[in-house]
C-alpha atoms as a PDB file:
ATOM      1  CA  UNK A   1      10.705  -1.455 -16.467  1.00  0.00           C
ATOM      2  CA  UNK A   2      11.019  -1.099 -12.847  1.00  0.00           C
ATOM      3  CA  UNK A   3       9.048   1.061 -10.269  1.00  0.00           C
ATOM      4  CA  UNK A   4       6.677   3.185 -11.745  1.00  0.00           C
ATOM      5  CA  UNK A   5       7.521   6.955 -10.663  1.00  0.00           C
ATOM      6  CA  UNK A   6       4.970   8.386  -9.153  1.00  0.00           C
ATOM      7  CA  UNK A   7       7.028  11.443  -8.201  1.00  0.00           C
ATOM      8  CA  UNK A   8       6.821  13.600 -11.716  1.00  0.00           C
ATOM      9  CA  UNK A   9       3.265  14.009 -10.833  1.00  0.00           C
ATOM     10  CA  UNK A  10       2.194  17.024  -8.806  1.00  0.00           C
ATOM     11  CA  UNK A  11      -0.808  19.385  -8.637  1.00  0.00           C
ATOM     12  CA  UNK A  12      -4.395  19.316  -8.006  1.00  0.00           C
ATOM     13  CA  UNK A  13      -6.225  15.447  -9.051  1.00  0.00           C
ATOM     14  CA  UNK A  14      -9.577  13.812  -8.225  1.00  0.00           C
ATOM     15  CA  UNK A  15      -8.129  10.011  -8.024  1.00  0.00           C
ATOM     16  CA  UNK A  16      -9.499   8.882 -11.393  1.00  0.00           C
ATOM     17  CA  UNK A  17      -7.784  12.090 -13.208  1.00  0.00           C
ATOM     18  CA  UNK A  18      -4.410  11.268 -11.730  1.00  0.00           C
ATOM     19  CA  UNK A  19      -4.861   7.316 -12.385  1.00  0.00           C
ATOM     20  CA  UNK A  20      -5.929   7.829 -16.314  1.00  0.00           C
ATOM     21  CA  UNK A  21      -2.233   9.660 -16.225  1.00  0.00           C
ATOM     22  CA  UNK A  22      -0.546   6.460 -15.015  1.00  0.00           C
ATOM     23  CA  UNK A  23      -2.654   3.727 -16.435  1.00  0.00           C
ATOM     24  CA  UNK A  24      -0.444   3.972 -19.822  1.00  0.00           C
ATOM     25  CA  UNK A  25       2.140   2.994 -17.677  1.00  0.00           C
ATOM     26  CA  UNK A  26       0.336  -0.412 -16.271  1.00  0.00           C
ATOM     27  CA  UNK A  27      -0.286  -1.576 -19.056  1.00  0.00           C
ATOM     28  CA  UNK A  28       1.805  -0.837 -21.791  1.00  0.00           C
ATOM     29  CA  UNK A  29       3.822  -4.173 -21.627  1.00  0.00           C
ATOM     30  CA  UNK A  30       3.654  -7.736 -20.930  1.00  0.00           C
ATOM     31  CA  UNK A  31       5.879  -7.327 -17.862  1.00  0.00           C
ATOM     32  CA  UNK A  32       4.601  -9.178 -14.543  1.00  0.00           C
ATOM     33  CA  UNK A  33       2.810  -6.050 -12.482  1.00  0.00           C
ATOM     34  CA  UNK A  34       4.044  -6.309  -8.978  1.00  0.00           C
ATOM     35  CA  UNK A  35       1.842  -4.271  -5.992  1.00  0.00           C
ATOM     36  CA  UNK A  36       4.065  -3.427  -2.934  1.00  0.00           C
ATOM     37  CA  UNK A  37       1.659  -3.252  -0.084  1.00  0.00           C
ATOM     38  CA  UNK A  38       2.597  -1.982   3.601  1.00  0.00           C
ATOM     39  CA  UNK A  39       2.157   0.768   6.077  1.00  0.00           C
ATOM     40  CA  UNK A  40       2.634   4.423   5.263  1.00  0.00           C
ATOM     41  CA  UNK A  41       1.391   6.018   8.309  1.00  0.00           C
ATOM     42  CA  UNK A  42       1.284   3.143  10.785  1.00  0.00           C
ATOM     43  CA  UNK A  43       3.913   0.012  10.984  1.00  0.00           C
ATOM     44  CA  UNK A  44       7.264  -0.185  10.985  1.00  0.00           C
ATOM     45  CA  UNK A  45       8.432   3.340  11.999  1.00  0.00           C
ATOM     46  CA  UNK A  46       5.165   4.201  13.885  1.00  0.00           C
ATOM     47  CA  UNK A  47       6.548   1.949  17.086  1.00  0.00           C
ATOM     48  CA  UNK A  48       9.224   4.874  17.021  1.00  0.00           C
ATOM     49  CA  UNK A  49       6.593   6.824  19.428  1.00  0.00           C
ATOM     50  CA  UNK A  50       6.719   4.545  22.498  1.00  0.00           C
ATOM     51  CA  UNK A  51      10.211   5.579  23.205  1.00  0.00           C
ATOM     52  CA  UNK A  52      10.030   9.100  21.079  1.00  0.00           C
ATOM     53  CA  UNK A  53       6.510  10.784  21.175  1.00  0.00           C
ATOM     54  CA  UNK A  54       7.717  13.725  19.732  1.00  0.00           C
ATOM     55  CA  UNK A  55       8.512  12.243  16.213  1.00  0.00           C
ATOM     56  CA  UNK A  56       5.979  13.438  13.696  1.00  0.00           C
ATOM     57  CA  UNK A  57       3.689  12.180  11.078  1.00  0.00           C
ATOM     58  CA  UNK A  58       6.438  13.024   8.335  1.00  0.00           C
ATOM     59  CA  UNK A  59       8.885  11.820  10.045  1.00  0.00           C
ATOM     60  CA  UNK A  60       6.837   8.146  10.112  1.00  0.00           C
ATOM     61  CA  UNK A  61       5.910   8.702   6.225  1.00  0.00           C
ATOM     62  CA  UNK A  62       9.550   9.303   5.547  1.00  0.00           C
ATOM     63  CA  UNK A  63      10.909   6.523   7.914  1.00  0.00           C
ATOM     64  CA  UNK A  64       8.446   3.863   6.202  1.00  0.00           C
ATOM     65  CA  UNK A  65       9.139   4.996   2.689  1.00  0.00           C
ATOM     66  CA  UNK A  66      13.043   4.747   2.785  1.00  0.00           C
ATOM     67  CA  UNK A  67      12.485   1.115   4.432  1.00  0.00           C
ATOM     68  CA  UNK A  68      10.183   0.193   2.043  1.00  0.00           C
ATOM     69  CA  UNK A  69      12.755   0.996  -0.744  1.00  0.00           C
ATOM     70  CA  UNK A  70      15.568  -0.349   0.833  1.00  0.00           C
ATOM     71  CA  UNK A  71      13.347  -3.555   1.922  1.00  0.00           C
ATOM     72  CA  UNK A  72      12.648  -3.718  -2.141  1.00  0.00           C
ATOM     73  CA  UNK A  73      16.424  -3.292  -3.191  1.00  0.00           C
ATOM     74  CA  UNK A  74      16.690  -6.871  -1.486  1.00  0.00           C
ATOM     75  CA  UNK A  75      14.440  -8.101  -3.401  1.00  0.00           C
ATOM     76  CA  UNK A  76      16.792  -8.000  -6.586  1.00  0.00           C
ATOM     77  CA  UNK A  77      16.752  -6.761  -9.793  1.00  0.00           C
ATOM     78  CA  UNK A  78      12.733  -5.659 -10.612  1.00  0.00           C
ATOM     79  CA  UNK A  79      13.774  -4.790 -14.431  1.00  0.00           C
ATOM     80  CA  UNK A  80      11.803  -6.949 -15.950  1.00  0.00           C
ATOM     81  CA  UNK A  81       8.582  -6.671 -13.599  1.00  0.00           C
ATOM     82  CA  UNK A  82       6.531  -3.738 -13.562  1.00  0.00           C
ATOM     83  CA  UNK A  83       6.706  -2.634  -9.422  1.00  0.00           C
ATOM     84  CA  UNK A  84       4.385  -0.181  -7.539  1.00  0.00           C
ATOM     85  CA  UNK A  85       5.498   1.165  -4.587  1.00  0.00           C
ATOM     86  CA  UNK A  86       2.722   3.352  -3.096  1.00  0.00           C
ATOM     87  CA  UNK A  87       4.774   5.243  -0.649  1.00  0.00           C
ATOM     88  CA  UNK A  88       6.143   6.891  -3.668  1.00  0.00           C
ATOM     89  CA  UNK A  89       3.183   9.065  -4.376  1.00  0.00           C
ATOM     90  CA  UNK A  90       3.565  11.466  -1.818  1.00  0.00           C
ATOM     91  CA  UNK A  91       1.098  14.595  -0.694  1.00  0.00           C
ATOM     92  CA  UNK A  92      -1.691  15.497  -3.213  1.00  0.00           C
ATOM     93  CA  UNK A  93      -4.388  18.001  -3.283  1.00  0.00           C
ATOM     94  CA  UNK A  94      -7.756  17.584  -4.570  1.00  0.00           C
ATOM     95  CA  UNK A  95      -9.094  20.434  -7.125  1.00  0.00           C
ATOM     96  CA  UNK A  96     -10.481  23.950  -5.436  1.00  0.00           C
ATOM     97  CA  UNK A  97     -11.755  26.795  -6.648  1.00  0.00           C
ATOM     98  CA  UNK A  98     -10.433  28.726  -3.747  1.00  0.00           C
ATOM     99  CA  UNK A  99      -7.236  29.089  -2.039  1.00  0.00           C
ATOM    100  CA  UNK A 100      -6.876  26.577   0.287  1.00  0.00           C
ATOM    101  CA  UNK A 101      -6.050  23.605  -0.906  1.00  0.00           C
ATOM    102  CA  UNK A 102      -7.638  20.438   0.117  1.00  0.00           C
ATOM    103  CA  UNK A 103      -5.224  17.304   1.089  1.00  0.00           C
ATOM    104  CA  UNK A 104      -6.000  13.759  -0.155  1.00  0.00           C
ATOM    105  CA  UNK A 105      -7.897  12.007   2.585  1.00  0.00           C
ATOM    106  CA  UNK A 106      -7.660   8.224   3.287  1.00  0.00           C
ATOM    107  CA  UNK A 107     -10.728   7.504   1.329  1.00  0.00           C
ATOM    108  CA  UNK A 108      -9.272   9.395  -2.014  1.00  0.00           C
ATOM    109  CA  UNK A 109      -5.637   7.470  -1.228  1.00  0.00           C
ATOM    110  CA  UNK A 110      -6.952   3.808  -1.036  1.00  0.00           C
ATOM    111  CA  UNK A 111      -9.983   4.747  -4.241  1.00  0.00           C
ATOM    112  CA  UNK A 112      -6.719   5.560  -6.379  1.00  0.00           C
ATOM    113  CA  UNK A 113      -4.913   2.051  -5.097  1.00  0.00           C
ATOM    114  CA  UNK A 114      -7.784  -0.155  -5.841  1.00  0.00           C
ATOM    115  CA  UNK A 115      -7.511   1.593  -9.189  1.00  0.00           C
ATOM    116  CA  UNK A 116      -4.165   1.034  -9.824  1.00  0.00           C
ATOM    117  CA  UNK A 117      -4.512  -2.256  -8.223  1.00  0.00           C
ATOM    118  CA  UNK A 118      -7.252  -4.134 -10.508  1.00  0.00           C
ATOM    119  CA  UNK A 119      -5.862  -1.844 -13.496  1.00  0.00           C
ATOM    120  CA  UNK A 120      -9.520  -1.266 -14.537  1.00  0.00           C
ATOM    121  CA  UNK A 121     -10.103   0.837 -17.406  1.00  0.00           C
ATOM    122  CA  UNK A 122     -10.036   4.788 -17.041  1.00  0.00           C
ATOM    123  CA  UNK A 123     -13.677   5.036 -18.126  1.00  0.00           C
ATOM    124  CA  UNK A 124     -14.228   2.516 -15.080  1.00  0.00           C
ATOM    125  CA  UNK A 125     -12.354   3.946 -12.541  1.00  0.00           C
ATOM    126  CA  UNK A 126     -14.217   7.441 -13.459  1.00  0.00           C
ATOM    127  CA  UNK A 127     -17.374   5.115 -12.842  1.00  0.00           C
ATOM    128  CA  UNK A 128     -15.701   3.878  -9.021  1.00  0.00           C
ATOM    129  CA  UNK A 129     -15.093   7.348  -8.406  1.00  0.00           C
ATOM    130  CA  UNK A 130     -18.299   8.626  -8.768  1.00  0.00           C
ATOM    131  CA  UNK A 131     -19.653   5.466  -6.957  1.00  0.00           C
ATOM    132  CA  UNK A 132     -17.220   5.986  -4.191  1.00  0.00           C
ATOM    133  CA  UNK A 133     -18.099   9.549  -3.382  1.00  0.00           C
ATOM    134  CA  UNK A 134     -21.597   8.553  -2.984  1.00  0.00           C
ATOM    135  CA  UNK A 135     -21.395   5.745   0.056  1.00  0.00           C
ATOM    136  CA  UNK A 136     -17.341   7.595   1.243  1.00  0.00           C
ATOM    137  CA  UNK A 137     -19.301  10.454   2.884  1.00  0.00           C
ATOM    138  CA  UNK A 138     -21.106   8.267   5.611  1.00  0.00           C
ATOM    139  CA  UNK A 139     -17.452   6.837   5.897  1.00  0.00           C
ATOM    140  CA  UNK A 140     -17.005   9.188   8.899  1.00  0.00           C
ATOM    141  CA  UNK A 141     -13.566   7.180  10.924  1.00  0.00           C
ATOM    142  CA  UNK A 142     -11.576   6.621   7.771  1.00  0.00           C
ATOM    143  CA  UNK A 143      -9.551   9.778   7.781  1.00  0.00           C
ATOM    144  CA  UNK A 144     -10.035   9.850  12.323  1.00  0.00           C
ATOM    145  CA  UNK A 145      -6.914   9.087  13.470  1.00  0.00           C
ATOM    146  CA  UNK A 146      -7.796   9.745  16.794  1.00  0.00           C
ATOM    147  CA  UNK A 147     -10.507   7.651  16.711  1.00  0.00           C
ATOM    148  CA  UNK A 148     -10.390   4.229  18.199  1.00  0.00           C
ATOM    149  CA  UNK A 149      -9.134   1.346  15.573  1.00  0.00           C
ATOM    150  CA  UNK A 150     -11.731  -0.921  16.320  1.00  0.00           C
ATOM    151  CA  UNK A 151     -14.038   1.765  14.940  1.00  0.00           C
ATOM    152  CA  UNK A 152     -12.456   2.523  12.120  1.00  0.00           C
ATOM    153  CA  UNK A 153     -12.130  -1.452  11.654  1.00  0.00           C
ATOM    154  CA  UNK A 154     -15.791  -0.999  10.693  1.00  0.00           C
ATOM    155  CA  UNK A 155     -15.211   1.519   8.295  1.00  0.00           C
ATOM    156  CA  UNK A 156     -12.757   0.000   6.220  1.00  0.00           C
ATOM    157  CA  UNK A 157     -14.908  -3.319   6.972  1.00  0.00           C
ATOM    158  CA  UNK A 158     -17.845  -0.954   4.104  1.00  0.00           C
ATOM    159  CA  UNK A 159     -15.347   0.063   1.794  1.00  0.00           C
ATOM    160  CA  UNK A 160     -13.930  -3.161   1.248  1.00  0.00           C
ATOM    161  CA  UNK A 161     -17.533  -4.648   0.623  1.00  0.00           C
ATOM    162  CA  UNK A 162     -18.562  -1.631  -1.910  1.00  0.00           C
ATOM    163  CA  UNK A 163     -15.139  -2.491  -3.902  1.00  0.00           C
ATOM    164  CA  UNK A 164     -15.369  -5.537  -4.195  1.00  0.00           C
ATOM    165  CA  UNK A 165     -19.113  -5.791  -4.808  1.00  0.00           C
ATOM    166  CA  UNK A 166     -17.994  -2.978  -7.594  1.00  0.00           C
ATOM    167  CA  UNK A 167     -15.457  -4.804  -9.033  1.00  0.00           C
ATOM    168  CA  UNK A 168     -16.501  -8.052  -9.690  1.00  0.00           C
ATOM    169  CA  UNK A 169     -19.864  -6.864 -11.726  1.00  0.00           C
ATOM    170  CA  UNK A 170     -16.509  -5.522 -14.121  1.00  0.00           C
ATOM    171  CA  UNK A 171     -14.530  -7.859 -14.176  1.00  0.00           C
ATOM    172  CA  UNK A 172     -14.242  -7.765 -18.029  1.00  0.00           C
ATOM    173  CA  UNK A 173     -12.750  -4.318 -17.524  1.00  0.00           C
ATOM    174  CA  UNK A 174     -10.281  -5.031 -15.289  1.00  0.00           C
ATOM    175  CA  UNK A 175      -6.588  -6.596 -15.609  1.00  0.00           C
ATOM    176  CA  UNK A 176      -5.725  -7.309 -12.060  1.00  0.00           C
ATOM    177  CA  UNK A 177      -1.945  -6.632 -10.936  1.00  0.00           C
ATOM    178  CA  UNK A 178      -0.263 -10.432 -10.890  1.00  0.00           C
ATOM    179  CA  UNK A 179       1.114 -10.520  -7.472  1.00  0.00           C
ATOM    180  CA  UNK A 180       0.720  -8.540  -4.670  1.00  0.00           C
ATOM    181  CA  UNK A 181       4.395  -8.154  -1.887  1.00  0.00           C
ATOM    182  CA  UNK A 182       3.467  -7.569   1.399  1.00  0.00           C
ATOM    183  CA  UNK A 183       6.370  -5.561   3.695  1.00  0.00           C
ATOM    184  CA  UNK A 184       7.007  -6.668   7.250  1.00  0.00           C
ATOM    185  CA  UNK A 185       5.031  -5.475   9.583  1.00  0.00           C
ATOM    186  CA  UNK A 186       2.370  -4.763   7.063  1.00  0.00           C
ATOM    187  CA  UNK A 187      -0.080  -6.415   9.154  1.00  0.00           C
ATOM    188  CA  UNK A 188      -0.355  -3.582  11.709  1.00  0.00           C
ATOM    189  CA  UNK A 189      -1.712  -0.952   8.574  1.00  0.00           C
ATOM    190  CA  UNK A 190      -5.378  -0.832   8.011  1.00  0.00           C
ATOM    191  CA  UNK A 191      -4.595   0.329   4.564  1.00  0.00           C
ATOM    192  CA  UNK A 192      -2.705  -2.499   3.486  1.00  0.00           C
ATOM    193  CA  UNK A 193      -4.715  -4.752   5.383  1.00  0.00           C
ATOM    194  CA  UNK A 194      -7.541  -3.723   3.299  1.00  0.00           C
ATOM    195  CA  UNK A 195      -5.291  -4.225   0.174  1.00  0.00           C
ATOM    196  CA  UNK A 196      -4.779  -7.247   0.618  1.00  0.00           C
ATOM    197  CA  UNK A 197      -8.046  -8.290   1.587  1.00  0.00           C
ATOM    198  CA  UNK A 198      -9.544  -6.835  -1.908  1.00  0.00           C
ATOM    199  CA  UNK A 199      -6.643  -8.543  -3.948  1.00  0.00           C
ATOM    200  CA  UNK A 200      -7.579 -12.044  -2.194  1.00  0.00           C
ATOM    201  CA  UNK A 201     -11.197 -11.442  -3.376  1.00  0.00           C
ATOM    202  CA  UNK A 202     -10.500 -10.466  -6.798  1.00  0.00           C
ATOM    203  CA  UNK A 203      -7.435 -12.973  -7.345  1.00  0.00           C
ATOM    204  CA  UNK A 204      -4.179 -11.397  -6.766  1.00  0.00           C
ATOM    205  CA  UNK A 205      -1.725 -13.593  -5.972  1.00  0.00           C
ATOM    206  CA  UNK A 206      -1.203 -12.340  -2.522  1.00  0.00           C
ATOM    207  CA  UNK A 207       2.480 -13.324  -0.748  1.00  0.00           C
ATOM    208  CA  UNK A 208       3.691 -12.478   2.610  1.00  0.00           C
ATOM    209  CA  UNK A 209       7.307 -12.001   3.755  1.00  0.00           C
ATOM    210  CA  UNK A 210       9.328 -14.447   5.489  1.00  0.00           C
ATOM    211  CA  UNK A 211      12.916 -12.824   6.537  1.00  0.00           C
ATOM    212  CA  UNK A 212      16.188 -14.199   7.146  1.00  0.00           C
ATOM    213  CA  UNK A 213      17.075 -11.360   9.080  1.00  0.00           C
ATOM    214  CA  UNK A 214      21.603 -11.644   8.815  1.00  0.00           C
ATOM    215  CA  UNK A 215      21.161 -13.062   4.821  1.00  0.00           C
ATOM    216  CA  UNK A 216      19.303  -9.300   4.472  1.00  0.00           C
ATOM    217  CA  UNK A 217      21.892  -7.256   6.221  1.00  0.00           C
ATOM    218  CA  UNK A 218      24.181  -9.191   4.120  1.00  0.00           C
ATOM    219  CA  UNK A 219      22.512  -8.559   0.802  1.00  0.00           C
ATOM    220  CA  UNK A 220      21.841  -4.980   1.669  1.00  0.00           C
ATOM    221  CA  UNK A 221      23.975  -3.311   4.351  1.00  0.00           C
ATOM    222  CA  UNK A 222      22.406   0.121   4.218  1.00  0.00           C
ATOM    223  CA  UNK A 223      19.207  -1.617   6.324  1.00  0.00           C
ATOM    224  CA  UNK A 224      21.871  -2.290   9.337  1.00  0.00           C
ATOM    225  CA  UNK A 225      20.977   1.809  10.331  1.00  0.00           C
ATOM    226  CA  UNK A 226      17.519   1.335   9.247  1.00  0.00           C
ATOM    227  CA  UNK A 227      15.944   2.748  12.408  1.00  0.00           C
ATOM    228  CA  UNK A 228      12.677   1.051  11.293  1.00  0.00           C
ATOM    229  CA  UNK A 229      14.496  -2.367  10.401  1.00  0.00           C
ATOM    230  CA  UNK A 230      15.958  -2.412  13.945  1.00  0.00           C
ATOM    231  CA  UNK A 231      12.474  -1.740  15.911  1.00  0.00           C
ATOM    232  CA  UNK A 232      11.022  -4.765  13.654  1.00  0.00           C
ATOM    233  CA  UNK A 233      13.507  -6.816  14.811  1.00  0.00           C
ATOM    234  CA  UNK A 234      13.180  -5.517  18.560  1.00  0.00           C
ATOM    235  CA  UNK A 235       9.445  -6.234  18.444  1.00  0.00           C
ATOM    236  CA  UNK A 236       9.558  -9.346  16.839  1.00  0.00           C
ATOM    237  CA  UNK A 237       7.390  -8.221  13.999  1.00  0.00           C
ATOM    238  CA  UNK A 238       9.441  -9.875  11.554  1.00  0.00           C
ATOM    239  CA  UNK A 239       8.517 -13.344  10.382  1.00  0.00           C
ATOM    240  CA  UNK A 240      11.985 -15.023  10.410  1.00  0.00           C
ATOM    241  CA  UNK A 241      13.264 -18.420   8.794  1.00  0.00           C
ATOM    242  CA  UNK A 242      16.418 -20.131   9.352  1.00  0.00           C
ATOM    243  CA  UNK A 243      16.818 -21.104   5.945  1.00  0.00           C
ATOM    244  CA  UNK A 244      20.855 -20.520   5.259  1.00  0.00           C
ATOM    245  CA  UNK A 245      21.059 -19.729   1.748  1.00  0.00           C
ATOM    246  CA  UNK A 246      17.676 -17.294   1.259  1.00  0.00           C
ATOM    247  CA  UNK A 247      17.573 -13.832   2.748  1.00  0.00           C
ATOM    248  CA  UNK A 248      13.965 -13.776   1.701  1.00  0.00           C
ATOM    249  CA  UNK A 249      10.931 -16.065   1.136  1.00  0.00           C
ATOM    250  CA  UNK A 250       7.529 -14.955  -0.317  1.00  0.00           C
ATOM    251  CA  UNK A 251       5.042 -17.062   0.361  1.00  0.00           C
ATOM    252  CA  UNK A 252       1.585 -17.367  -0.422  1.00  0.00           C
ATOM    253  CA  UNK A 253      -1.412 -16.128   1.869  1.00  0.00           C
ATOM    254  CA  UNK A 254      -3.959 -19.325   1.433  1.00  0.00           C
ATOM    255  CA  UNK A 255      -6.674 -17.391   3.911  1.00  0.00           C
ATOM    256  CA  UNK A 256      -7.427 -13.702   3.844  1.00  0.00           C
ATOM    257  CA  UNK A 257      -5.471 -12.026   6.603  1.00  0.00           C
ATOM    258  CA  UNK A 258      -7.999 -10.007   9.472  1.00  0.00           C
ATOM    259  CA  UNK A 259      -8.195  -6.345  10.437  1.00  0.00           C
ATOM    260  CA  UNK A 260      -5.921  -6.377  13.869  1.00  0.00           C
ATOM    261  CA  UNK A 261      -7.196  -4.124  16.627  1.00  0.00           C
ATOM    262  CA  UNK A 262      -3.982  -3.416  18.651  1.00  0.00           C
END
């Protein structure tokens, strides 16, 4: 099957309206469900900003989206594995009355991933959202930027406790994704650190990246002007092996990886 495309949706969605539209596609086959997790907003292309403060928040999104689908294409043929990229789902708005239109906030973003990522029922994830909205209010540095990480540490430090508390009192209505990919550099996102915390808790099989850095360029050239690809390998984010014959090892977490404050 391949990735799932998240790009023909657009409009207005509360996350468990836009994850009852894609659930028919988690599910429909017997294919092994792959989760990509990694940074969107932070990682990778965010380290762009010591040397360029000018670049912008799209330009990050866009910057970690095309590695993130290069970094996949080196993977190998996904045909017969079911793949979710997230960075795929791009800008959404939440339902208004009015004219303005509201943007997704963090909290909305990661509610729809856990979703997608324990492939609960629709009728469930309905239930989560409602739960959510109750205890995402008091939630107050999730969507802060500005704020100071170790604060929003505690934050996302709540929400992963209310999922997984959730979660495993349904665990009969949930099908959890089979393995979870974690990008380079993934480490330095408090989204995908929180990803992978869940998926530890609720049994995904969780594996981190270990990179032969010339086997990938080899394997896929079009990384070699990767602007994000080159500031990993500047900043020594990558996790590299010398193993001559494998551009790529996946390997699995055996602890649950920690919220990292710088």
């Amino acid at each position: 099957m391949g990735l799932i495309n998240f790009l023909q949706y657009s409009g207005e969605f509360h996350p468990d309206e836009l994850y009852e539209k894609v659930y028919p596609d988690l599910v429909e086959n017997n294919f092994q469900t792959i989760y990509v997790s990694g940074g969107l907003t932070t990682s990778g292309a965010e380290h762009l900003k010591k040397t360029q403060p000018q670049i912008s928040l799209i330009d990050i999104i866009q910057l970690n989206t095309a590695f993130a689908e290069n970094f996949l294409n080196t993977l190998g043929d996904n045909q017969d594995k079911t793949v979710i990229l997230p960075h795929h789902l791009g800008k959404l708005h939440l339902p208004t009355t009015n004219e303005q239109k509201l943007t997704w906030g963090q909290g909305e973003y990661l509610a729809f991933w856990v979703m997608v990522i324990t492939r609960c029922t629709p009728t469930l994830a309905t239930k989560f959202w409602k739960f959510l909205q109750k205890k995402i209010s008091s939630l107050h540095k999730l969507n802060d930027f500005s704020a100071h990480k170790s604060d929003r540490i505690k934050d996302y430090h709540l929400l992963e406790s209310l999922v997984i508390s959730f979660f495993k009192k349904h665990t009969n209505n949930i099908k959890i994704v089979h393995q979870m990919w974690t990008l380079p550099d993934a480490q330095h996102s408090l989204g995908s650190t929180l990803e992978q915390r869940i998926g530890y808790e609720l049994g995904v099989q969780v594996l981190s990246t270990q990179v032969n850095p010339d086997l990938i360029l080899t394997k896929n050239p079009k990384l070699a002007s990767d602007p994000v690809y080159k500031i990993l390998l500047q900043l020594n984010f990558l996790d590299t092996i010398a193993h001559p014959h494998q551009a790529i090892n996946l390997l699995p977490q055996t602890t649950k990886v920690n919220y990292l404050i710088n």
